[in-house]
Protein backbone atom coordinates (compact mmCIF):
# COMPACT_ATOMS: atom_id res chain seq x y z
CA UNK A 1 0.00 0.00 0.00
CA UNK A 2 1.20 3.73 -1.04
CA UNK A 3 2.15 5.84 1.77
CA UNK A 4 -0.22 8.50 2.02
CA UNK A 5 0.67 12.08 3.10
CA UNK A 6 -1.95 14.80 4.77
CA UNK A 7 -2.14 18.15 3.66
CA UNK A 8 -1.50 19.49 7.25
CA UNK A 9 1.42 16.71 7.25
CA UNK A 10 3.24 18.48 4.19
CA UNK A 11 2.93 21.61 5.73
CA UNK A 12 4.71 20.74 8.82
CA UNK A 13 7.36 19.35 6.67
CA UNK A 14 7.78 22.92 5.44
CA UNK A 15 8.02 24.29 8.95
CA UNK A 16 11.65 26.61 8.63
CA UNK A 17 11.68 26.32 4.98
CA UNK A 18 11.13 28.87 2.38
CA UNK A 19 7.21 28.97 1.17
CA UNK A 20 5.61 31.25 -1.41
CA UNK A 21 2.06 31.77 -0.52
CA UNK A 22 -1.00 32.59 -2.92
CA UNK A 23 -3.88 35.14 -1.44
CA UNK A 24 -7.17 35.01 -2.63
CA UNK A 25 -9.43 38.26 -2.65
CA UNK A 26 -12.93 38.42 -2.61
CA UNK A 27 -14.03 40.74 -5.49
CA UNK A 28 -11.40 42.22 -8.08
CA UNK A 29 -11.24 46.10 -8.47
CA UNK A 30 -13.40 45.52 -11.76
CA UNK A 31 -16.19 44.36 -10.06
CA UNK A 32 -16.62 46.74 -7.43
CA UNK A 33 -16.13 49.94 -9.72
CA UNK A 34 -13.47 51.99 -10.58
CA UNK A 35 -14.13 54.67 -7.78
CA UNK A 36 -12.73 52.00 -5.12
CA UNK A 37 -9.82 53.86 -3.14
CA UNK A 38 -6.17 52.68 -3.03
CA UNK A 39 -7.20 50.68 0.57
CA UNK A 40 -9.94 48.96 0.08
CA UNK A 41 -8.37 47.69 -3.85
CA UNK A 42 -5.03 46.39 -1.46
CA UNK A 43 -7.79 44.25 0.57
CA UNK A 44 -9.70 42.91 -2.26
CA UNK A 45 -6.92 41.73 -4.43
CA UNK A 46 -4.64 38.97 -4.77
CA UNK A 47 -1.40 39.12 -2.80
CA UNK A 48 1.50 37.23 -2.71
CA UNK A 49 4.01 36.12 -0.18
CA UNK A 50 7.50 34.53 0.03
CA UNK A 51 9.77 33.69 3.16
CA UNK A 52 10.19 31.49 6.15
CA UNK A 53 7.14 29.80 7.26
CA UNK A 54 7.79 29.78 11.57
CA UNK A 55 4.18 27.81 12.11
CA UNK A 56 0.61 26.93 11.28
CA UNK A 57 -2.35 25.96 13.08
CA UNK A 58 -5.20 24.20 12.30
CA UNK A 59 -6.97 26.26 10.26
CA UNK A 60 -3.65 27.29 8.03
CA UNK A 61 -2.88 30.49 9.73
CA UNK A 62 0.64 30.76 8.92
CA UNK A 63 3.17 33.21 10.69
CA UNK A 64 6.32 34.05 8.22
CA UNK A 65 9.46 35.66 9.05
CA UNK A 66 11.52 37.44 6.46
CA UNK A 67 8.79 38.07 4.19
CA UNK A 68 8.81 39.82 0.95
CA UNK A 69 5.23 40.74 -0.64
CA UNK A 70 3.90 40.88 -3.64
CA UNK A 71 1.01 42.86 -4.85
CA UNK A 72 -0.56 43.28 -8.01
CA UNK A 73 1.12 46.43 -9.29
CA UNK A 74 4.34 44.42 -9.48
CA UNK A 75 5.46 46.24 -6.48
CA UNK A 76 7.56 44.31 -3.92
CA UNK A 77 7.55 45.25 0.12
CA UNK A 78 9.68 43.73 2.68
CA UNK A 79 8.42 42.81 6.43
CA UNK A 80 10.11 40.99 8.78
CA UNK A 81 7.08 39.43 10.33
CA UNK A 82 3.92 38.71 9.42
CA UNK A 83 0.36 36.87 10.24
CA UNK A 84 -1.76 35.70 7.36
CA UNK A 85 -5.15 34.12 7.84
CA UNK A 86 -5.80 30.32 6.76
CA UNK A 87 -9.31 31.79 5.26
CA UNK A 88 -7.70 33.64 2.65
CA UNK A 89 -4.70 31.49 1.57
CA UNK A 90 -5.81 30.00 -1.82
CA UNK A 91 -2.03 28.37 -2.64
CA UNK A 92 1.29 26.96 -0.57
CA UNK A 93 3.96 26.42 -2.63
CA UNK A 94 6.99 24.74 -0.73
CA UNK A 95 10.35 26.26 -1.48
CA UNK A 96 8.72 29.02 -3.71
CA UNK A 97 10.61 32.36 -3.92
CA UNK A 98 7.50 34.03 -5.60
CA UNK A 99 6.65 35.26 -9.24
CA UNK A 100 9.23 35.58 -11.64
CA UNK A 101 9.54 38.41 -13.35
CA UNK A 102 9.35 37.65 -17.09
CA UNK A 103 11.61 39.83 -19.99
CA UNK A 104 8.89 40.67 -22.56
């Protein structure tokens, strides 16, 4: 019989390892009009994240150290800490640095 591995299980292999980390947003800046101000567009659209993944819980929070995001824009910030909630993760990659910029 295969050996089977949980999702949680693959996670905690990750613990202390690099992990790039897909947001999901609810609604996209096209759906909610183009009047939306600069805050409420940062909330509502996909993020992504890329450093050390310190721990999990049950419900995927995740707390990452040496974190660099990326938003939509392109735009890259650097944290050195940071929270995200489980509810809005919509992809772990393990070992991910993030997107790629690609040469057009």
């Amino acid at each position: 019989m295969a050996s089977q591995l949980l999702p949680l299980e693959l996670i905690d292999k990750c613990v202390g390892s690099k992990i790039w980390v897909v947001m999901k947003g609810d609604k996209g800046e096209e759906e909610l009009g183009s009047d939306i101000s600069p805050f409420l567009s940062s909330l509502t659209s996909n993020s992504e994240f890329s450093g050390t993944l310190l721990g999990f819980d049950d419900y995927v929070n995740m707390v990452l150290e040496d974190v660099t995001e990326f938003d939509y824009t392109g735009s890259q910030t650097k944290l050195s800490k940071i929270l995200l909630n489980g509810n809005n993760i919509c992809m772990l990659i393990p070992g991910g640095e993030g997107p790629v910029a690609t040469d057009p």
